[in-house]
PDB file of N, CA and C in Angstrom:
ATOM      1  N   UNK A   1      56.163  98.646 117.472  1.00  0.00           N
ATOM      2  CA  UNK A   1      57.158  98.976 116.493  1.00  0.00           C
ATOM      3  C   UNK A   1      58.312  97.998 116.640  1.00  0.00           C
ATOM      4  N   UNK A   2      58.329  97.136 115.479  1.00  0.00           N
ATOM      5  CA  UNK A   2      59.644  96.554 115.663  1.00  0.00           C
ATOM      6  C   UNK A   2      61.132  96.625 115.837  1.00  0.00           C
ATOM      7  N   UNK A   3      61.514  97.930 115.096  1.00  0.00           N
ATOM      8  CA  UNK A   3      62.799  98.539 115.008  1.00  0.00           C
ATOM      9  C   UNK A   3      61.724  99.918 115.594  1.00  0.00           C
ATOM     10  N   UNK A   4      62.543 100.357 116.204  1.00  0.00           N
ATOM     11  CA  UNK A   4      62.317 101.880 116.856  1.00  0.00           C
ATOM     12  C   UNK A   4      63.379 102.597 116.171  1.00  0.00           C
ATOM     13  N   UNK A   5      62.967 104.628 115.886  1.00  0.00           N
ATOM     14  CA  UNK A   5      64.085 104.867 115.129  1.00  0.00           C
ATOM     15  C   UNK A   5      65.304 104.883 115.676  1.00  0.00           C
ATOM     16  N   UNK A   6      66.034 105.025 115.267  1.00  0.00           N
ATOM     17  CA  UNK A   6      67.499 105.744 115.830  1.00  0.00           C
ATOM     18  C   UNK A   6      68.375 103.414 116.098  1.00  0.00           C
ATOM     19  N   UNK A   7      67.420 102.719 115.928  1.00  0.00           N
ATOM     20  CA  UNK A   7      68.079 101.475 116.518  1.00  0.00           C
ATOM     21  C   UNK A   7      68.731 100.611 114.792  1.00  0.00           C
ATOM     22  N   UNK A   8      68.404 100.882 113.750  1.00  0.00           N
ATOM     23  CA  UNK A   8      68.695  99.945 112.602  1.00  0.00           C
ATOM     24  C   UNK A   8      69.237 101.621 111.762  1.00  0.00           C
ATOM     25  N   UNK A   9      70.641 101.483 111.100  1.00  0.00           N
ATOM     26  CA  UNK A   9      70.755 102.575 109.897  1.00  0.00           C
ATOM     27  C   UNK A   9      70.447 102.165 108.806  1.00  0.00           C
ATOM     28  N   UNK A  10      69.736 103.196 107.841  1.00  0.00           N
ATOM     29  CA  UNK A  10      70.277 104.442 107.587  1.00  0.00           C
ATOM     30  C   UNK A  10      69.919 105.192 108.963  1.00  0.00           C
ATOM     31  N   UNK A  11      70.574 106.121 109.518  1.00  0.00           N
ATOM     32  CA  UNK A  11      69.543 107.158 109.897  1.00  0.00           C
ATOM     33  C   UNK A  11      69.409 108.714 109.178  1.00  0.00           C
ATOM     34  N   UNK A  12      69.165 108.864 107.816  1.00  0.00           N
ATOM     35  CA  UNK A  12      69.352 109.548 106.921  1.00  0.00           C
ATOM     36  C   UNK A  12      67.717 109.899 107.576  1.00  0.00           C
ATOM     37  N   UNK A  13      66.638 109.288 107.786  1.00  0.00           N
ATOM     38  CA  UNK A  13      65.101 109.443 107.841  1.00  0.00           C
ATOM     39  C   UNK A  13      65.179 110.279 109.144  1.00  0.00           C
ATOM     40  N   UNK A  14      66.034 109.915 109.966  1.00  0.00           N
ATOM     41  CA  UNK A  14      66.350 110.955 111.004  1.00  0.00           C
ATOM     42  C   UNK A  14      66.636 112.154 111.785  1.00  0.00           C
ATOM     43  N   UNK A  15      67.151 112.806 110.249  1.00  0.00           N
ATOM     44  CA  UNK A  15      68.073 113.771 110.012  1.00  0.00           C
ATOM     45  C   UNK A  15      67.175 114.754 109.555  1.00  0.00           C
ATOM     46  N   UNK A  16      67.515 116.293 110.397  1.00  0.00           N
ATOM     47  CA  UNK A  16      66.475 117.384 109.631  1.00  0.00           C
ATOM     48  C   UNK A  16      67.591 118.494 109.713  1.00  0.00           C
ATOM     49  N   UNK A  17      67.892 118.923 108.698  1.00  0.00           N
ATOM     50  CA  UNK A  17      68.770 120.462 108.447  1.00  0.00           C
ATOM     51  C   UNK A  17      68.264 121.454 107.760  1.00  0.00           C
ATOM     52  N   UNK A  18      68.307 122.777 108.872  1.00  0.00           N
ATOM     53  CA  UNK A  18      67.927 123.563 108.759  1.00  0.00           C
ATOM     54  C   UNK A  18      68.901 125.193 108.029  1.00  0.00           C
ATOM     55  N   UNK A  19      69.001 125.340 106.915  1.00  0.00           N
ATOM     56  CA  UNK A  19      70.089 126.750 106.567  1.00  0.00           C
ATOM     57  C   UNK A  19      69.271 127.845 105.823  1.00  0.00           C
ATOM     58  N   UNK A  20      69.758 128.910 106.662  1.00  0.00           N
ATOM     59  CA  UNK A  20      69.026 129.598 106.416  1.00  0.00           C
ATOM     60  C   UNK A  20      67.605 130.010 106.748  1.00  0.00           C
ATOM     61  N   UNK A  21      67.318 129.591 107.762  1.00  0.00           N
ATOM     62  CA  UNK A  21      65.803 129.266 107.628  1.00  0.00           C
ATOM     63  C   UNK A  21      65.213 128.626 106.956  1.00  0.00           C
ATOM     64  N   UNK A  22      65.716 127.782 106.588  1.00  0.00           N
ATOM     65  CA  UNK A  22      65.035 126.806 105.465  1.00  0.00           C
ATOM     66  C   UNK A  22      65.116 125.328 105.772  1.00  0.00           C
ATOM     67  N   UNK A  23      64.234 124.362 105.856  1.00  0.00           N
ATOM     68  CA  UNK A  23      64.378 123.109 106.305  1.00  0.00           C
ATOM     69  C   UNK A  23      64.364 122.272 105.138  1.00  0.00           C
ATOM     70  N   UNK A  24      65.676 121.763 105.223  1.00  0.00           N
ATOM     71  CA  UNK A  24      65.948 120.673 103.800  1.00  0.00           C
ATOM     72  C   UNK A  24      65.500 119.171 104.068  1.00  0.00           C
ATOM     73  N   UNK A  25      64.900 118.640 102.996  1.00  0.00           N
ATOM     74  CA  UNK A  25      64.216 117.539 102.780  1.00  0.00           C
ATOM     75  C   UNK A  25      65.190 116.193 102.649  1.00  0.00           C
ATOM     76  N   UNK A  26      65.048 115.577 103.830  1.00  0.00           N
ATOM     77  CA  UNK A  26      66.489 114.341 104.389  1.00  0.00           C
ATOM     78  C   UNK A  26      66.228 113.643 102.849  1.00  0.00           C
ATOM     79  N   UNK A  27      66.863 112.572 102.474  1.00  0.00           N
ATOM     80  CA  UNK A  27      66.562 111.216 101.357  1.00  0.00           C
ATOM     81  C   UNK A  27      65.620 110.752 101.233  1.00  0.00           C
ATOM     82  N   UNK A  28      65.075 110.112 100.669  1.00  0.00           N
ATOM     83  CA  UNK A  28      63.809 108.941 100.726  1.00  0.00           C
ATOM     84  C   UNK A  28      64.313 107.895 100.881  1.00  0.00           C
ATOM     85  N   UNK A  29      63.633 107.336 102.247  1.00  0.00           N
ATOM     86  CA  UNK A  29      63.995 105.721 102.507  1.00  0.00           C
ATOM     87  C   UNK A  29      62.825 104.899 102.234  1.00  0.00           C
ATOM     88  N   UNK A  30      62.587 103.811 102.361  1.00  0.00           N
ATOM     89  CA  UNK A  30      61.912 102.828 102.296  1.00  0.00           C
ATOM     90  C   UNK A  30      62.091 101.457 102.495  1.00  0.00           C
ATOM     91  N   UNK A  31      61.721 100.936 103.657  1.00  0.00           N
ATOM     92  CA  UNK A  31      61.917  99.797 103.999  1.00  0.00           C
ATOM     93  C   UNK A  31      60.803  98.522 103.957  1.00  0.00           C
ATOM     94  N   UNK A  32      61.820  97.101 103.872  1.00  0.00           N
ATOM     95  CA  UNK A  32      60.871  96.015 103.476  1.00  0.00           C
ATOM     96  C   UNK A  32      61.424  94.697 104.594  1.00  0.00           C
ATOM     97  N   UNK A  33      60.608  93.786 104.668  1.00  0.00           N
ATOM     98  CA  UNK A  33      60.768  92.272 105.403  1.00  0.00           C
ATOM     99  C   UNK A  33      60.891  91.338 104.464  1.00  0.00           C
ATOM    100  N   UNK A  34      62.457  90.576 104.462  1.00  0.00           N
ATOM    101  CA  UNK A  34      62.412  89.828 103.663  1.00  0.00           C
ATOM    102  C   UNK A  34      61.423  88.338 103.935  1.00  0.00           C
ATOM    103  N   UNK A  35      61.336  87.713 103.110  1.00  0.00           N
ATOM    104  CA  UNK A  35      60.165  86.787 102.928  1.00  0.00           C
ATOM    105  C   UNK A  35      60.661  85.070 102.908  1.00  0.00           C
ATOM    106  N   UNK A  36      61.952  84.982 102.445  1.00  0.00           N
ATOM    107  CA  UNK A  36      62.455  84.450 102.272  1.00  0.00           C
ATOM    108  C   UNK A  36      62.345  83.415 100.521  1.00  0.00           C
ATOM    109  N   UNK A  37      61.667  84.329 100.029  1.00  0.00           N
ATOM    110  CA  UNK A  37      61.027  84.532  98.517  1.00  0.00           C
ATOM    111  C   UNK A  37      61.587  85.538  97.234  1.00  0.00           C
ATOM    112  N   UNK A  38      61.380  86.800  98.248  1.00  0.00           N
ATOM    113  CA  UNK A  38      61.148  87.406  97.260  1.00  0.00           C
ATOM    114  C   UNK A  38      63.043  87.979  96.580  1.00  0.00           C
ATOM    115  N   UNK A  39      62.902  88.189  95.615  1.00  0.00           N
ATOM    116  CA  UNK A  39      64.157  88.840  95.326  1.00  0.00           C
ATOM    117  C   UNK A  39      64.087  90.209  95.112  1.00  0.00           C
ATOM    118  N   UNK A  40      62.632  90.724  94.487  1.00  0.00           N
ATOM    119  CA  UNK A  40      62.825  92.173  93.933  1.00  0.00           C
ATOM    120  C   UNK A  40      61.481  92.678  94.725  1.00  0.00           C
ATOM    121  N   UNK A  41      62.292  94.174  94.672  1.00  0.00           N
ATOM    122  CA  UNK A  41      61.434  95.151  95.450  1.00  0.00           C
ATOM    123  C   UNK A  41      61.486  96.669  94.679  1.00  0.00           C
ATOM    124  N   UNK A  42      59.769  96.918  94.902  1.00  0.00           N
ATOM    125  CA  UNK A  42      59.905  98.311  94.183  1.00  0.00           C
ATOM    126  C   UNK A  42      60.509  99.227  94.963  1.00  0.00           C
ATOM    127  N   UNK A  43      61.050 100.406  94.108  1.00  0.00           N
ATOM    128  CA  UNK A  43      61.782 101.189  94.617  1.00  0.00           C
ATOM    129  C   UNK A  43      60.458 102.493  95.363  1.00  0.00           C
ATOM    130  N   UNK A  44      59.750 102.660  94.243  1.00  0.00           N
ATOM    131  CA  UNK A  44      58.985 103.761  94.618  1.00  0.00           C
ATOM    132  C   UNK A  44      57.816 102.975  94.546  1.00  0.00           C
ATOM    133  N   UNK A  45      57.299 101.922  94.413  1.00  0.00           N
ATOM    134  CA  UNK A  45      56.188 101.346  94.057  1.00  0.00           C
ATOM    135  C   UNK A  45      55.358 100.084  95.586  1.00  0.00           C
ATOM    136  N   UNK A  46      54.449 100.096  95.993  1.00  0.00           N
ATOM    137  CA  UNK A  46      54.449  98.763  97.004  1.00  0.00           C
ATOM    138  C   UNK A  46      54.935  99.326  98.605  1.00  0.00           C
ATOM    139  N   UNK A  47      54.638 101.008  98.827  1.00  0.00           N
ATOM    140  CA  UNK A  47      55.565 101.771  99.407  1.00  0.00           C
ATOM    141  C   UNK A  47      54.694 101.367 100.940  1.00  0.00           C
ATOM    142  N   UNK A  48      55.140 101.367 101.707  1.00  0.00           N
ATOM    143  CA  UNK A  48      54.513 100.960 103.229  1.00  0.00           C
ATOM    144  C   UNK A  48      54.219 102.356 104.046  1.00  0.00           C
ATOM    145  N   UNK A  49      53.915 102.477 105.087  1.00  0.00           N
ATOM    146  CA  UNK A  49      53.363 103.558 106.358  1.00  0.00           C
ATOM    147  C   UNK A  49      54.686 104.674 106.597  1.00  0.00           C
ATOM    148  N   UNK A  50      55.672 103.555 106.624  1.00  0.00           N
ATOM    149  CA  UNK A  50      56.823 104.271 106.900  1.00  0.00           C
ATOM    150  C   UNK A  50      57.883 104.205 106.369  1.00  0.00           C
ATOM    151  N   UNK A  51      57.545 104.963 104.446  1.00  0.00           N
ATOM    152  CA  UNK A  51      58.572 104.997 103.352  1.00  0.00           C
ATOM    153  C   UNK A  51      58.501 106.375 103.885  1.00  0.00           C
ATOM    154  N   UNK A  52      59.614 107.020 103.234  1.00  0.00           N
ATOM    155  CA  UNK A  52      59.283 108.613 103.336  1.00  0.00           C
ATOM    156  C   UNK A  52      59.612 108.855 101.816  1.00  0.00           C
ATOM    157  N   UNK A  53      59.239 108.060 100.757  1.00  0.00           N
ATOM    158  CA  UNK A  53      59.505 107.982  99.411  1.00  0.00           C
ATOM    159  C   UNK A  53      58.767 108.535  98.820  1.00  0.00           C
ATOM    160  N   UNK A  54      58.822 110.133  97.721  1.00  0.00           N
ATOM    161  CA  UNK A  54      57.769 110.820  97.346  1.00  0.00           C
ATOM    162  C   UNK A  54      57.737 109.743  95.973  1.00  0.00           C
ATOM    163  N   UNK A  55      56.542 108.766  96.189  1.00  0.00           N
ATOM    164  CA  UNK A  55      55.720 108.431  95.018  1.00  0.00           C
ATOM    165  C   UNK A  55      56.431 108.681  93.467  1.00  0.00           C
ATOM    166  N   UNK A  56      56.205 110.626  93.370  1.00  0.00           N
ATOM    167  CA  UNK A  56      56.376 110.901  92.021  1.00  0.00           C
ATOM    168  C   UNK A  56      57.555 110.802  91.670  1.00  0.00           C
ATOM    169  N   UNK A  57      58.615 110.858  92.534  1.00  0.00           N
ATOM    170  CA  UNK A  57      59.919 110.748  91.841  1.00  0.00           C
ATOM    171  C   UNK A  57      60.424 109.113  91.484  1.00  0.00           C
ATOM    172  N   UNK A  58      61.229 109.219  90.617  1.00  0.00           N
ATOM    173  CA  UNK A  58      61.963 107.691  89.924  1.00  0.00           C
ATOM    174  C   UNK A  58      63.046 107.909  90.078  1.00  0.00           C
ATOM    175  N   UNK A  59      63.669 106.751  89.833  1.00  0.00           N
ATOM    176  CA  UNK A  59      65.342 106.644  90.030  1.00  0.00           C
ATOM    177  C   UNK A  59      65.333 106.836  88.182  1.00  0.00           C
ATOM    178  N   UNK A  60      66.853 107.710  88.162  1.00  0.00           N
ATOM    179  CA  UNK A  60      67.183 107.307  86.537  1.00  0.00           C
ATOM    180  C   UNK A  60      69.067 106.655  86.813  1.00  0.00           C
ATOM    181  N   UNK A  61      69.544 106.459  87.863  1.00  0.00           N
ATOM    182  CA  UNK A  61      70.648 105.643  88.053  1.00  0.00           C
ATOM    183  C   UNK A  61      70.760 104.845  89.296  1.00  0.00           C
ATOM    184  N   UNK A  62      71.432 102.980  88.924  1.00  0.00           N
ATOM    185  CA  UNK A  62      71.762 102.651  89.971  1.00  0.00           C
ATOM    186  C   UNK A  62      72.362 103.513  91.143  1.00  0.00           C
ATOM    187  N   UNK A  63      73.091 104.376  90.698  1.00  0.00           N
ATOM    188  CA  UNK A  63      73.944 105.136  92.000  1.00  0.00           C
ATOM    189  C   UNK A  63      72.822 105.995  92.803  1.00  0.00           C
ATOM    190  N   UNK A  64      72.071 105.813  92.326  1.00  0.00           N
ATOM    191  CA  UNK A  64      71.140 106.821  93.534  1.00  0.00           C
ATOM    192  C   UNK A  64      70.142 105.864  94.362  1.00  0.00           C
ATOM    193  N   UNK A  65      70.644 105.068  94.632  1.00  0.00           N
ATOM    194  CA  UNK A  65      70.596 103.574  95.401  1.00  0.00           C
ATOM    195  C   UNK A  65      71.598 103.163  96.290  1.00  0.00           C
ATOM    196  N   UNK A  66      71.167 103.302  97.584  1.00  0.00           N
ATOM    197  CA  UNK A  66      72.088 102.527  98.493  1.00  0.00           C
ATOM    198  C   UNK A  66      71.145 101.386  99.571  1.00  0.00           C
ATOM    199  N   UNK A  67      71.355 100.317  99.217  1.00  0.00           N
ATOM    200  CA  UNK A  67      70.529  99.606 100.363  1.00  0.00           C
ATOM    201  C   UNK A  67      71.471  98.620 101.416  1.00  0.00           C
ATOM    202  N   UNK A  68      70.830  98.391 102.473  1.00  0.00           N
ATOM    203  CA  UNK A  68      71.158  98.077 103.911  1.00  0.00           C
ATOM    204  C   UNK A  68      70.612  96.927 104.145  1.00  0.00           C
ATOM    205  N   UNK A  69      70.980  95.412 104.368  1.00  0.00           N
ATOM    206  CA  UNK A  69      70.328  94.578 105.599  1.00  0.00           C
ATOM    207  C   UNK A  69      70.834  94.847 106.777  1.00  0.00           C
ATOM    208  N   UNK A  70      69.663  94.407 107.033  1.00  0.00           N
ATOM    209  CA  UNK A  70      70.009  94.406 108.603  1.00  0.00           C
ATOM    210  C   UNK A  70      70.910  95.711 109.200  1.00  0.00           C
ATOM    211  N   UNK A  71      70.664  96.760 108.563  1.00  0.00           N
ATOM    212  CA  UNK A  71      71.756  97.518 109.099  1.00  0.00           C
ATOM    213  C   UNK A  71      73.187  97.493 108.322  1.00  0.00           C
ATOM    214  N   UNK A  72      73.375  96.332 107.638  1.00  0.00           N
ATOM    215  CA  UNK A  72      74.733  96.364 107.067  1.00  0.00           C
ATOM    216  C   UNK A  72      75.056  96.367 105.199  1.00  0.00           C
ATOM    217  N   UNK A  73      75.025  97.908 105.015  1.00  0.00           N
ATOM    218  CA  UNK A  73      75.246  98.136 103.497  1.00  0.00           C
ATOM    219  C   UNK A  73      76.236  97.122 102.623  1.00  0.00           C
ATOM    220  N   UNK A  74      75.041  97.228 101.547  1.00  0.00           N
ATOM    221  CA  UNK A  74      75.435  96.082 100.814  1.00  0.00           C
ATOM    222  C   UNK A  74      75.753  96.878  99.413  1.00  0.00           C
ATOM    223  N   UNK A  75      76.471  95.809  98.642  1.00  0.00           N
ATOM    224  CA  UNK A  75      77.497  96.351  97.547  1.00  0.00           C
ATOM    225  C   UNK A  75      76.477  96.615  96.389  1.00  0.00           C
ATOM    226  N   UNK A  76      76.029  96.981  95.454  1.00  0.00           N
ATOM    227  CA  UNK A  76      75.641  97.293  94.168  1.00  0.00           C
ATOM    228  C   UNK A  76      76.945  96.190  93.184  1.00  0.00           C
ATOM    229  N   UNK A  77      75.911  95.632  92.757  1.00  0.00           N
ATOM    230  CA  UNK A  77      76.339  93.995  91.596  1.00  0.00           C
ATOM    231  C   UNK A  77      76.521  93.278  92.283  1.00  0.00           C
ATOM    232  N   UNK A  78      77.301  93.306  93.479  1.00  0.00           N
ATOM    233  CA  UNK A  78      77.424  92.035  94.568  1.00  0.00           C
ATOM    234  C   UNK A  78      76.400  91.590  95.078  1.00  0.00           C
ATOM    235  N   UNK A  79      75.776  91.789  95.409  1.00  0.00           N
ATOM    236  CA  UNK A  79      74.427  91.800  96.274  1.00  0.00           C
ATOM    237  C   UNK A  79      73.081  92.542  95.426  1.00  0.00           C
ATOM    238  N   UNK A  80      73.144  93.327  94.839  1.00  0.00           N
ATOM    239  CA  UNK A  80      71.931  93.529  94.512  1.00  0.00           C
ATOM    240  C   UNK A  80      71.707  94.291  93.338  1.00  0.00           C
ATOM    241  N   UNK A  81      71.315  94.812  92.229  1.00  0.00           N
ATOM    242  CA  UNK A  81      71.275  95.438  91.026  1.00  0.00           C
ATOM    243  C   UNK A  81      69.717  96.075  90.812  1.00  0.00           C
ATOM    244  N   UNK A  82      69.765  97.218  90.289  1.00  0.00           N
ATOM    245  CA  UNK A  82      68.890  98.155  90.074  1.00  0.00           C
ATOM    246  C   UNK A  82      68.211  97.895  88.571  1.00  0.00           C
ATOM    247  N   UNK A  83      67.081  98.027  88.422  1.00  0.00           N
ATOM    248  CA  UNK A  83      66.303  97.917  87.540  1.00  0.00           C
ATOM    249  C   UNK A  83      65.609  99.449  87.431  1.00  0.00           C
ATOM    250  N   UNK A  84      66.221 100.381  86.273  1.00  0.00           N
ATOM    251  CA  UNK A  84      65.813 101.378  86.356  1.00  0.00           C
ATOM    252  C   UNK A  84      64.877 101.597  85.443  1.00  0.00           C
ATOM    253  N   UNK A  85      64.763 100.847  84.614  1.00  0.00           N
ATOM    254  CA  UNK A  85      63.121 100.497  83.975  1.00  0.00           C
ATOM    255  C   UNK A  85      62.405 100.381  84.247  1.00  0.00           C
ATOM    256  N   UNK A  86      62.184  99.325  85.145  1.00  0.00           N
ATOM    257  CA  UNK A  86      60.955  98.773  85.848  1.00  0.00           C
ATOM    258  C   UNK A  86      60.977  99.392  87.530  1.00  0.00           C
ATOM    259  N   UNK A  87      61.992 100.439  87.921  1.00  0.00           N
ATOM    260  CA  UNK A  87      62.156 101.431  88.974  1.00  0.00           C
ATOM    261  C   UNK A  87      61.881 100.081  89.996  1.00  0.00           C
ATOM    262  N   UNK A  88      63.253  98.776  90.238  1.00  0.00           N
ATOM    263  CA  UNK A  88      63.292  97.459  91.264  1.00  0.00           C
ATOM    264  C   UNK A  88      64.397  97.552  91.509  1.00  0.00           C
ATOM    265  N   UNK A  89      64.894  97.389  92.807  1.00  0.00           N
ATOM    266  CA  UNK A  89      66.212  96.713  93.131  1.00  0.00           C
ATOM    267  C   UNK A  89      65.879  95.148  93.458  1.00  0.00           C
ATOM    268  N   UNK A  90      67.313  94.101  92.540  1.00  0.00           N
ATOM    269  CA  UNK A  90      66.860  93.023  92.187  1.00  0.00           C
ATOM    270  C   UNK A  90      67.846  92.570  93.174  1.00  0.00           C
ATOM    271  N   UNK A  91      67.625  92.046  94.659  1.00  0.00           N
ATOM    272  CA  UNK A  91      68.919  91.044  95.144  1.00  0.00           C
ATOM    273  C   UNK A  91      69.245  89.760  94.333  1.00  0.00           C
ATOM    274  N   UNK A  92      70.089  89.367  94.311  1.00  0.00           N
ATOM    275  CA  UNK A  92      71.021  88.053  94.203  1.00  0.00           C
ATOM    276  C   UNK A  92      70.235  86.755  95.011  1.00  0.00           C
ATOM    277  N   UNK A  93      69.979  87.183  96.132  1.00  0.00           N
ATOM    278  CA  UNK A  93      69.407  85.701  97.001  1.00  0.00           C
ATOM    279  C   UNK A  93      68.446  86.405  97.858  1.00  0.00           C
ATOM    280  N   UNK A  94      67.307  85.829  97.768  1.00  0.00           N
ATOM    281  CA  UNK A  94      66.274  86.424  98.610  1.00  0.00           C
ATOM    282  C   UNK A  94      66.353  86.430  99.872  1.00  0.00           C
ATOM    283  N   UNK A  95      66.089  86.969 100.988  1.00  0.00           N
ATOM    284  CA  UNK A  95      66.367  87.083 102.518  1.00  0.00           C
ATOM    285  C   UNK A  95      65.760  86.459 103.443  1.00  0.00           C
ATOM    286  N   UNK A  96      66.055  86.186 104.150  1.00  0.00           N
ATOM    287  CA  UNK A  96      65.372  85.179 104.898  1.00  0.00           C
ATOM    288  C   UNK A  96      64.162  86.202 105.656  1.00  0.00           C
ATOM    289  N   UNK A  97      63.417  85.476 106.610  1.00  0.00           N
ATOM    290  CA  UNK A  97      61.524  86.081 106.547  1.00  0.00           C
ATOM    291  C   UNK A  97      62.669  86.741 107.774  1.00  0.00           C
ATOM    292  N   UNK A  98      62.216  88.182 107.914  1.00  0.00           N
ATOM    293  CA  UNK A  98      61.930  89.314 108.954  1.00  0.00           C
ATOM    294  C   UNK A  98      63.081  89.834 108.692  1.00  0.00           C
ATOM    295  N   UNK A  99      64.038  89.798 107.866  1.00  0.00           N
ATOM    296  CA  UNK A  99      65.535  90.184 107.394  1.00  0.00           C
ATOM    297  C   UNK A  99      65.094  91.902 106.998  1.00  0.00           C
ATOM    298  N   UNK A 100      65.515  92.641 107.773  1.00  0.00           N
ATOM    299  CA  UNK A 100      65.124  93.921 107.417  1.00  0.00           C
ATOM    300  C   UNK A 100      65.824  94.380 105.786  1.00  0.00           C
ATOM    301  N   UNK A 101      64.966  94.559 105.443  1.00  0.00           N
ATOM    302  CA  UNK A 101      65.939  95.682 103.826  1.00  0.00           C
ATOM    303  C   UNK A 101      65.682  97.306 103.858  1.00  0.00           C
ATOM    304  N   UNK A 102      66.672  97.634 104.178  1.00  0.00           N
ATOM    305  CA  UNK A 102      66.512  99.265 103.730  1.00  0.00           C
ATOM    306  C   UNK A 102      66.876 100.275 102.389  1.00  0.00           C
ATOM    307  N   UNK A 103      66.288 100.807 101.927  1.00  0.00           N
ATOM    308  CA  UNK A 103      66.670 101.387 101.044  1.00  0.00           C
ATOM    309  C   UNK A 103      66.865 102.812 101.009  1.00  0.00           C
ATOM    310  N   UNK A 104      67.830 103.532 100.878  1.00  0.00           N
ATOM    311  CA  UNK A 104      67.872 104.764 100.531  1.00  0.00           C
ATOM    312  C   UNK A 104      68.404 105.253  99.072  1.00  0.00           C
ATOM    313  N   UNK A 105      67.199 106.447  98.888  1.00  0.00           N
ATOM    314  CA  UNK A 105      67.258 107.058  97.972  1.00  0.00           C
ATOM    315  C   UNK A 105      67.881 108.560  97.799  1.00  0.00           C
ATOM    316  N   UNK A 106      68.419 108.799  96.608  1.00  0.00           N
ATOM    317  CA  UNK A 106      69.325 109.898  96.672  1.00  0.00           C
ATOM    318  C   UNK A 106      68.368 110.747  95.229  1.00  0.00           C
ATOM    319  N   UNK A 107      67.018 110.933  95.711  1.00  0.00           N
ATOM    320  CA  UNK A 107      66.325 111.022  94.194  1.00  0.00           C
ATOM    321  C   UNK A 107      66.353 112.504  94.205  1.00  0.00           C
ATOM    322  N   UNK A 108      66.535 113.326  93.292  1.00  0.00           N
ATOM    323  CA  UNK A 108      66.448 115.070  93.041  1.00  0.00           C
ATOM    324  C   UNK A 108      65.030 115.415  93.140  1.00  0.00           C
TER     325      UNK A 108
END
């Protein structure tokens, strides 16, 4: 394992709360390696071992998008823009190869 949990944030994938007896379902994350290529990445689509991204849901706003290099959250228009059509977040400059990207989702 390259990143082990608890060592790169979000740690939203981490997180389990329990009220009521009831165990609530943390965000959907999904993470990628930049390539030093690519600019766009599916949100729910292209999903790896260790997305915790339910498939069926879509984004219907940039704001329910927050993504991370390396650990360090990045701005929405500055850095990167949402394609809620084609359900992509589009960076600005592609990342260099092993550049972690994280994404969290805030999907209902």
């Amino acid at each position: 394992m390259t990143y082990p949990p608890g060592a790169i944030g979000p740690f939203s994938g981490l997180t389990t709360v329990e009220v009521n007896g009831r165990v609530l379902r943390g965000p959907d994350n999904t993470y990628y390696l930049g390539d030093g290529s690519t600019y766009t990445y599916g949100v729910v689509s292209g999903l790896e071992d260790d997305s915790t991204v339910d498939p069926a849901k879509t984004i219907s706003s940039a704001s329910e998008v927050q993504v991370f290099v390396n650990g360090v959250k990045k701005d929405l228009s500055t850095h990167y823009t949402v394609d809620v059509g084609n359900q992509n977040v589009e960076f600005v400059t592609a990342h260099v190869p092993s550049t972690r990207c994280d994404m969290y989702l805030n999907l209902g």
